[in-house]
PDB file of N, CA and C in Angstrom:
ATOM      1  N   UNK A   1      36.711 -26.872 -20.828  1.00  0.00           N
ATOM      2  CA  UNK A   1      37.615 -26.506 -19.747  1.00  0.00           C
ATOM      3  C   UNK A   1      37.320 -27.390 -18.532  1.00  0.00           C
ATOM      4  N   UNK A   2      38.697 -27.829 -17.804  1.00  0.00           N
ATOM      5  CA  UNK A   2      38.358 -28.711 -17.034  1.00  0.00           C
ATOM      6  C   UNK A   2      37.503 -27.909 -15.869  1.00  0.00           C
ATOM      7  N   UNK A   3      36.345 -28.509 -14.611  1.00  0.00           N
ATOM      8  CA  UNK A   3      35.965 -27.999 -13.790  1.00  0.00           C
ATOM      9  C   UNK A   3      37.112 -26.548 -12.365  1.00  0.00           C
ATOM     10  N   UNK A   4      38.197 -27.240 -12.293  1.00  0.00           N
ATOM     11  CA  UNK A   4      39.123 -26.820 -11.377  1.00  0.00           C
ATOM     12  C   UNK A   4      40.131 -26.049 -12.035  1.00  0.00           C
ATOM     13  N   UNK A   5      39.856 -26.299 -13.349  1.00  0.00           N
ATOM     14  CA  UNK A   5      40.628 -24.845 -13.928  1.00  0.00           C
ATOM     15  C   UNK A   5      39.620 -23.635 -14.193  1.00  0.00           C
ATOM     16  N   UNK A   6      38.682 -23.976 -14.143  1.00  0.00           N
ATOM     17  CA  UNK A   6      37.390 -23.199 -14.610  1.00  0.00           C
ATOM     18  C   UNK A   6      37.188 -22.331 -13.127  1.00  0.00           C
ATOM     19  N   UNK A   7      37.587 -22.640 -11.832  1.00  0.00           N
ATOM     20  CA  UNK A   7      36.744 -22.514 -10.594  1.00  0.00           C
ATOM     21  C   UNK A   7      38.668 -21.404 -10.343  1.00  0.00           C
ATOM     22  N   UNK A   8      39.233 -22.098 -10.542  1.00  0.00           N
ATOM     23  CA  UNK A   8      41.203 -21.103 -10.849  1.00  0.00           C
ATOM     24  C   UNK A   8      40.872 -19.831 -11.675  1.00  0.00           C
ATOM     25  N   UNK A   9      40.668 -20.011 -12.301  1.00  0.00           N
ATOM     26  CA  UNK A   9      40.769 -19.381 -13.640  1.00  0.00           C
ATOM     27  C   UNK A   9      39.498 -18.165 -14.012  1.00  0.00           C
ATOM     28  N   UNK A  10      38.191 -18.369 -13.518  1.00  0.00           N
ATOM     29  CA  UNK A  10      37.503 -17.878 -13.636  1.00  0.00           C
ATOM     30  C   UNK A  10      36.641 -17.247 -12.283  1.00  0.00           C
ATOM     31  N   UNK A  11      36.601 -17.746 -11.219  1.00  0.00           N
ATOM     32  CA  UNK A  11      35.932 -17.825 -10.119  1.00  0.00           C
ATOM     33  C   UNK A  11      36.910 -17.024  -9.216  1.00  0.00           C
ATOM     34  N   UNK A  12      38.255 -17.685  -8.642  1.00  0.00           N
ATOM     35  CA  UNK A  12      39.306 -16.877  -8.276  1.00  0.00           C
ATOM     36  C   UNK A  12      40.244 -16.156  -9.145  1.00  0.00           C
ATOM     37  N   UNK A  13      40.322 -16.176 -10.169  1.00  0.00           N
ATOM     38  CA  UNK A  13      41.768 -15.391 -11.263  1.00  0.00           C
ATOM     39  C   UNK A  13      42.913 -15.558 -10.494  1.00  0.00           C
ATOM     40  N   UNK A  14      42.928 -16.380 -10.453  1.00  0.00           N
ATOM     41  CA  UNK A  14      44.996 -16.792  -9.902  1.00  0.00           C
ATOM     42  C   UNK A  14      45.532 -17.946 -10.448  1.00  0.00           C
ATOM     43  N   UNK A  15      46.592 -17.298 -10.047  1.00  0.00           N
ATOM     44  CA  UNK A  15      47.652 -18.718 -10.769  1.00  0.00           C
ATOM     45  C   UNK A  15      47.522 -20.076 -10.398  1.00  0.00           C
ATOM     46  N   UNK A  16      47.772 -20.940 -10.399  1.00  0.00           N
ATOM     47  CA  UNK A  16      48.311 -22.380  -9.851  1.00  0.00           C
ATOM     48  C   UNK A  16      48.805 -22.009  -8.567  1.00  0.00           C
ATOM     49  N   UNK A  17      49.886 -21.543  -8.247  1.00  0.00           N
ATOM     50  CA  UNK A  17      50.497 -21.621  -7.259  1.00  0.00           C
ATOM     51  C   UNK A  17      49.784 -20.615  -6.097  1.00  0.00           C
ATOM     52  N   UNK A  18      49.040 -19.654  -6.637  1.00  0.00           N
ATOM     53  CA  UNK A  18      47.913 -18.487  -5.549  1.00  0.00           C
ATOM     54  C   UNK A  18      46.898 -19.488  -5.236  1.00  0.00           C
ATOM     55  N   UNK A  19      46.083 -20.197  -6.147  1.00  0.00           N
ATOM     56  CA  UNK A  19      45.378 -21.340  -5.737  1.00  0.00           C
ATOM     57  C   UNK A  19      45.500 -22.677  -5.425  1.00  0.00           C
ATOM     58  N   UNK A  20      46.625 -22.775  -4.929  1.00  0.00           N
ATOM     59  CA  UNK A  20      47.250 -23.695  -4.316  1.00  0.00           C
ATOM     60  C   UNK A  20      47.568 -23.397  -3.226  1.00  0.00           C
ATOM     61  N   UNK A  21      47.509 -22.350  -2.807  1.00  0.00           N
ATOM     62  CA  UNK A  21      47.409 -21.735  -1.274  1.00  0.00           C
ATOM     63  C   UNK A  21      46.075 -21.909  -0.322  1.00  0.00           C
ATOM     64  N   UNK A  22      45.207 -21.272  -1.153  1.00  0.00           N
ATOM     65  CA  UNK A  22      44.205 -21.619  -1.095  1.00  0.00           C
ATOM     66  C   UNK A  22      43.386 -22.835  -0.758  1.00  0.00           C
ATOM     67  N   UNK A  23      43.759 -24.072  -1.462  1.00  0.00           N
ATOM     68  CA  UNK A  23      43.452 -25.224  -1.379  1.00  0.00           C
ATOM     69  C   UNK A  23      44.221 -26.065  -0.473  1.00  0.00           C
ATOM     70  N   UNK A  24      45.743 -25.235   0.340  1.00  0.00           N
ATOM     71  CA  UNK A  24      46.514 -25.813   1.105  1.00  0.00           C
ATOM     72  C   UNK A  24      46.943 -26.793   0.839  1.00  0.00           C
ATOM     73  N   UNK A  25      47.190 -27.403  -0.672  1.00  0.00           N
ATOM     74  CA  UNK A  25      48.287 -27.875  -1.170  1.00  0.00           C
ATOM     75  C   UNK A  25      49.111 -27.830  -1.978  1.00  0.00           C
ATOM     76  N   UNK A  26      49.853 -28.197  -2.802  1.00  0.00           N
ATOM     77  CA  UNK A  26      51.203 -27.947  -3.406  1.00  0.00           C
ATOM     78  C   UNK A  26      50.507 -27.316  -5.010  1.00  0.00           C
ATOM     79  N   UNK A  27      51.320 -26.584  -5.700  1.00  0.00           N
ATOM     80  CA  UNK A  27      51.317 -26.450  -7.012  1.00  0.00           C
ATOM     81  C   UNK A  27      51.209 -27.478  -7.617  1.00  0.00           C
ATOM     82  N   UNK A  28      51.848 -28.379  -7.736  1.00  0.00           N
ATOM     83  CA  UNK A  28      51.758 -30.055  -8.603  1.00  0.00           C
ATOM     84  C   UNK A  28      50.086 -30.117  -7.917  1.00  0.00           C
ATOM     85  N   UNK A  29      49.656 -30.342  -6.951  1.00  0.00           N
ATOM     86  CA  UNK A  29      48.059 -30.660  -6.745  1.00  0.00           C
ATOM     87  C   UNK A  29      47.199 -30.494  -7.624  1.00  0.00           C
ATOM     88  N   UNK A  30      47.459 -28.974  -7.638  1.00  0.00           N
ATOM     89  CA  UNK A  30      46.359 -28.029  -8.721  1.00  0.00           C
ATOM     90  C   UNK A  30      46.840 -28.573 -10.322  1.00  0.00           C
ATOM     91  N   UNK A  31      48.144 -28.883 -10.603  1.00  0.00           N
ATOM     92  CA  UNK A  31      47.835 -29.436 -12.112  1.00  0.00           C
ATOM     93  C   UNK A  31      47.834 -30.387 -11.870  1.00  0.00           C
ATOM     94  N   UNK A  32      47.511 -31.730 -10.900  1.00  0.00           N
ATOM     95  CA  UNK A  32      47.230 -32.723 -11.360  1.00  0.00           C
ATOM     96  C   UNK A  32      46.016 -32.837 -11.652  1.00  0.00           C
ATOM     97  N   UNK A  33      44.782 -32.212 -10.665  1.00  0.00           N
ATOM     98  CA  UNK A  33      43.549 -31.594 -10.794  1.00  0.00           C
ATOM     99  C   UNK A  33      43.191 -31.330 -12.100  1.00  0.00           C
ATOM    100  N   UNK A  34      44.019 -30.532 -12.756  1.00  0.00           N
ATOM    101  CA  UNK A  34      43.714 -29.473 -13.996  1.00  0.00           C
ATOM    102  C   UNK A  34      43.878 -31.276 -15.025  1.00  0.00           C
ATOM    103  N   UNK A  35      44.362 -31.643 -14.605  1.00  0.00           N
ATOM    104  CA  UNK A  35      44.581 -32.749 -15.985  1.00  0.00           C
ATOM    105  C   UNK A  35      43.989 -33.967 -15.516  1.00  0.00           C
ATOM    106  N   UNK A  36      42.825 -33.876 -14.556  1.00  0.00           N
ATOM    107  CA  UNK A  36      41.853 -34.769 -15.036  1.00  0.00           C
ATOM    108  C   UNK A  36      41.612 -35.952 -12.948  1.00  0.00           C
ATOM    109  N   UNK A  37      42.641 -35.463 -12.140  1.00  0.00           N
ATOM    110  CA  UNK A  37      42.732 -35.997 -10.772  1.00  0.00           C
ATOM    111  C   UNK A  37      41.621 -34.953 -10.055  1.00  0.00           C
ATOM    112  N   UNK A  38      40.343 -36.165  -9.659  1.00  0.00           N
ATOM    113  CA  UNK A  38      39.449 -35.298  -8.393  1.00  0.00           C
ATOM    114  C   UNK A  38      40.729 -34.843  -7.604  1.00  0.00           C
ATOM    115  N   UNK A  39      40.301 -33.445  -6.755  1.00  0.00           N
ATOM    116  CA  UNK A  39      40.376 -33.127  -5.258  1.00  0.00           C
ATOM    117  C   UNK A  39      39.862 -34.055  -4.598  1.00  0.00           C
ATOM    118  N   UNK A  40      40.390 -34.270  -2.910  1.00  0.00           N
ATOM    119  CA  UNK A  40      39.698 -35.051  -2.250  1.00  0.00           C
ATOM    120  C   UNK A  40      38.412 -33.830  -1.515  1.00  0.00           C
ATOM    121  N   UNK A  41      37.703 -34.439  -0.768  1.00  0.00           N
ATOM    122  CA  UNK A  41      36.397 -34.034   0.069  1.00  0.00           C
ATOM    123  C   UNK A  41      37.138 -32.638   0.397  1.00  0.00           C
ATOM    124  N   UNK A  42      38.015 -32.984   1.531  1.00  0.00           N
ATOM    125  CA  UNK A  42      38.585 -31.867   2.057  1.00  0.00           C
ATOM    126  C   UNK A  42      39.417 -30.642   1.723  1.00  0.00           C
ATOM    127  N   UNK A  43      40.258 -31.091   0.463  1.00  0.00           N
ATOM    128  CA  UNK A  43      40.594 -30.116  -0.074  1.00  0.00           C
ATOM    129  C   UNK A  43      39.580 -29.017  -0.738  1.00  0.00           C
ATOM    130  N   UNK A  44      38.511 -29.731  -2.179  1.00  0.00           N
ATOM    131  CA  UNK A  44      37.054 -29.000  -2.092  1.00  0.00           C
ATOM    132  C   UNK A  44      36.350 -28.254  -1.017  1.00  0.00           C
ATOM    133  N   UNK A  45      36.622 -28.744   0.253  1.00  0.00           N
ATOM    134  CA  UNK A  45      36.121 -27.547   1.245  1.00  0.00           C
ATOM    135  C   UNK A  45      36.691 -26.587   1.457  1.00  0.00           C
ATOM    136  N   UNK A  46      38.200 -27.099   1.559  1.00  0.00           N
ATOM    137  CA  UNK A  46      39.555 -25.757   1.470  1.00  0.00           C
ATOM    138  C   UNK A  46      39.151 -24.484   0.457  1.00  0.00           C
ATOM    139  N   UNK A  47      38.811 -25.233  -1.041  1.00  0.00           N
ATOM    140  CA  UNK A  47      38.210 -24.273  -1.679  1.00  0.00           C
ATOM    141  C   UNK A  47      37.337 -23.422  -1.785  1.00  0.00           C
ATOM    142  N   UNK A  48      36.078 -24.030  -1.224  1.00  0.00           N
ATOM    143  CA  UNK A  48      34.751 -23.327  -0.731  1.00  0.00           C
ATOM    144  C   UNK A  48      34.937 -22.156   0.382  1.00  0.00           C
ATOM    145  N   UNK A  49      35.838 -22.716   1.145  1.00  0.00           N
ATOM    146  CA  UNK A  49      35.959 -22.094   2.235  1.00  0.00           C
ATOM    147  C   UNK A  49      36.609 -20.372   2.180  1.00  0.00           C
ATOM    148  N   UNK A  50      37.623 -21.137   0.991  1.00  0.00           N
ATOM    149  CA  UNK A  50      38.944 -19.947   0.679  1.00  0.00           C
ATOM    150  C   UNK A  50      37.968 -19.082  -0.247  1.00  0.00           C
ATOM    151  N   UNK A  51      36.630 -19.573  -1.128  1.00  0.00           N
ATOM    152  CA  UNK A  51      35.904 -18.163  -1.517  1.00  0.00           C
ATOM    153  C   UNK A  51      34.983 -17.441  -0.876  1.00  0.00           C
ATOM    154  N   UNK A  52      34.121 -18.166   0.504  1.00  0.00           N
ATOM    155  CA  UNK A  52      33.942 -17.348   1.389  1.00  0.00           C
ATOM    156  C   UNK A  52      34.398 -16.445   1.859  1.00  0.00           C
ATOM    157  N   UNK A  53      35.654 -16.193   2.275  1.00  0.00           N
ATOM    158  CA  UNK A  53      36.647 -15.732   3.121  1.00  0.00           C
ATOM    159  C   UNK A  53      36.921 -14.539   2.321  1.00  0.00           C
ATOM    160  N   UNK A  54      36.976 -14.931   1.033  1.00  0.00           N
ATOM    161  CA  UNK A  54      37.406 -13.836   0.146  1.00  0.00           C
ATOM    162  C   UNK A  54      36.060 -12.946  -0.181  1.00  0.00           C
ATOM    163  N   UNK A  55      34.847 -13.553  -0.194  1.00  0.00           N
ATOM    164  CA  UNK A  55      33.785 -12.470  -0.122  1.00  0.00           C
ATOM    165  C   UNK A  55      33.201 -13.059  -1.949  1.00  0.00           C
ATOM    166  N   UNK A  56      33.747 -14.219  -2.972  1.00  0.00           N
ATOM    167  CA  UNK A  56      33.766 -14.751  -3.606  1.00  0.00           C
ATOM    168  C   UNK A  56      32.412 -15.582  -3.844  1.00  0.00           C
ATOM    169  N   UNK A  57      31.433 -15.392  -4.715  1.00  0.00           N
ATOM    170  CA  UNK A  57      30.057 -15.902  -4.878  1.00  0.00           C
ATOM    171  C   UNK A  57      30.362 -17.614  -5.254  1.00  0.00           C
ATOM    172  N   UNK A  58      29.854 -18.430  -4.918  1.00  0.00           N
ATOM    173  CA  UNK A  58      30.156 -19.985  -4.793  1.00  0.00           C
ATOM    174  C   UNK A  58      28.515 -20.829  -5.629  1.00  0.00           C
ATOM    175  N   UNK A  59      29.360 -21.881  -5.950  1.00  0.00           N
ATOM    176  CA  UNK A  59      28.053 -22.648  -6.484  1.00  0.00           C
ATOM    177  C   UNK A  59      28.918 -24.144  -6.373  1.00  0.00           C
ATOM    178  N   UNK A  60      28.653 -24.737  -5.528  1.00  0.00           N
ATOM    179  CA  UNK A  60      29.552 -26.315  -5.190  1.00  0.00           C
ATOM    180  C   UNK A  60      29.189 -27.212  -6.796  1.00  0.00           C
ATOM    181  N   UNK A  61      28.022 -26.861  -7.403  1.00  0.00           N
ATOM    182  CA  UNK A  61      28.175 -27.563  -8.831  1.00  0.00           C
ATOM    183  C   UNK A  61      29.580 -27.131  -9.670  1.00  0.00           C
ATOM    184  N   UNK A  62      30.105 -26.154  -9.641  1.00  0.00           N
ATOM    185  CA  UNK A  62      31.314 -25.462 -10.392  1.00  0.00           C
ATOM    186  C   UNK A  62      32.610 -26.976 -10.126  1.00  0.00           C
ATOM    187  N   UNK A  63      32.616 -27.712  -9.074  1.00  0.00           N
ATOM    188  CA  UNK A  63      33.087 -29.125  -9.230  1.00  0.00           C
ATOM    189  C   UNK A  63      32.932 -29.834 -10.053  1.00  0.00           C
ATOM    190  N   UNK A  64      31.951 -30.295 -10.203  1.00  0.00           N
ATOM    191  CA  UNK A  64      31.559 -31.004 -11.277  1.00  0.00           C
ATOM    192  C   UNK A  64      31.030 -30.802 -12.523  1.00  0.00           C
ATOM    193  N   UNK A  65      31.268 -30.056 -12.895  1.00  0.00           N
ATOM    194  CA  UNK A  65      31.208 -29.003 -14.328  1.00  0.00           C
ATOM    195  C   UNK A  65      31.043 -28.224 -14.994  1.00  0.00           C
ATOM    196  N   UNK A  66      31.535 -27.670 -15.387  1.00  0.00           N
ATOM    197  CA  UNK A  66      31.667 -25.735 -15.962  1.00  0.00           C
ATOM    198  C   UNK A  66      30.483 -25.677 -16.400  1.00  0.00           C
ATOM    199  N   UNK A  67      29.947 -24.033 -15.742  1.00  0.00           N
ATOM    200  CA  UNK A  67      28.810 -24.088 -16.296  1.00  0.00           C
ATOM    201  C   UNK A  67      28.675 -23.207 -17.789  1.00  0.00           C
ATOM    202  N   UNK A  68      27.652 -23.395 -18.749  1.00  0.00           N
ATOM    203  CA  UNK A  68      27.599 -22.357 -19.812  1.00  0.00           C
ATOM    204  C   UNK A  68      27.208 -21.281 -20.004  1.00  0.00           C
ATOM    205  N   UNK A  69      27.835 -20.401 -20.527  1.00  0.00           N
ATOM    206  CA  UNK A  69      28.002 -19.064 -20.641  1.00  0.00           C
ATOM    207  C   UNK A  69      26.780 -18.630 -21.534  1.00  0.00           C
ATOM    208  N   UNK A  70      26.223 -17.657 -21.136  1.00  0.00           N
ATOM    209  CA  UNK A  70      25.266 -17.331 -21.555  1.00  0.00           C
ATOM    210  C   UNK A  70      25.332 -16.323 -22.690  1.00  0.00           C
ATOM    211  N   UNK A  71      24.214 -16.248 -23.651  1.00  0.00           N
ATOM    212  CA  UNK A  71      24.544 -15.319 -25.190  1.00  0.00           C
ATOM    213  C   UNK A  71      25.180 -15.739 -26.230  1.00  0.00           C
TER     214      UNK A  71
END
């Protein structure tokens, strides 16, 4: 699983377009992301920021690659 679908998908549970709010840019952003385009610096902070806010436990490695599931 890519990193930024993993951090969508598992970390926040929302759609594309809920985490694209989040990240304060467009739906197309988040799947270009999902199919293989870094975020820039700032958007990644958008993200960090948007799971603070939410009260959301963070690990800035979850960027750069899903971590494994344990068991």
């Amino acid at each position: 699983m890519n990193p930024i679908r993993y951090i969508r998908t598992q970390v926040f549970k929302m759609t594309q377009a809920e985490f694209a709010s989040v990240a304060k840019v467009g739906q197309a952003s988040v799947s270009r992301w999902e199919g293989g385009v870094s975020p820039s610096l700032e958007e990644m902070q958008n993200i960090r920021n948007g799971a603070f806010e939410r009260g959301i436990e963070w690990d800035d490695a979850w960027f750069f690659g899903v971590p494994e599931v344990a068991g």
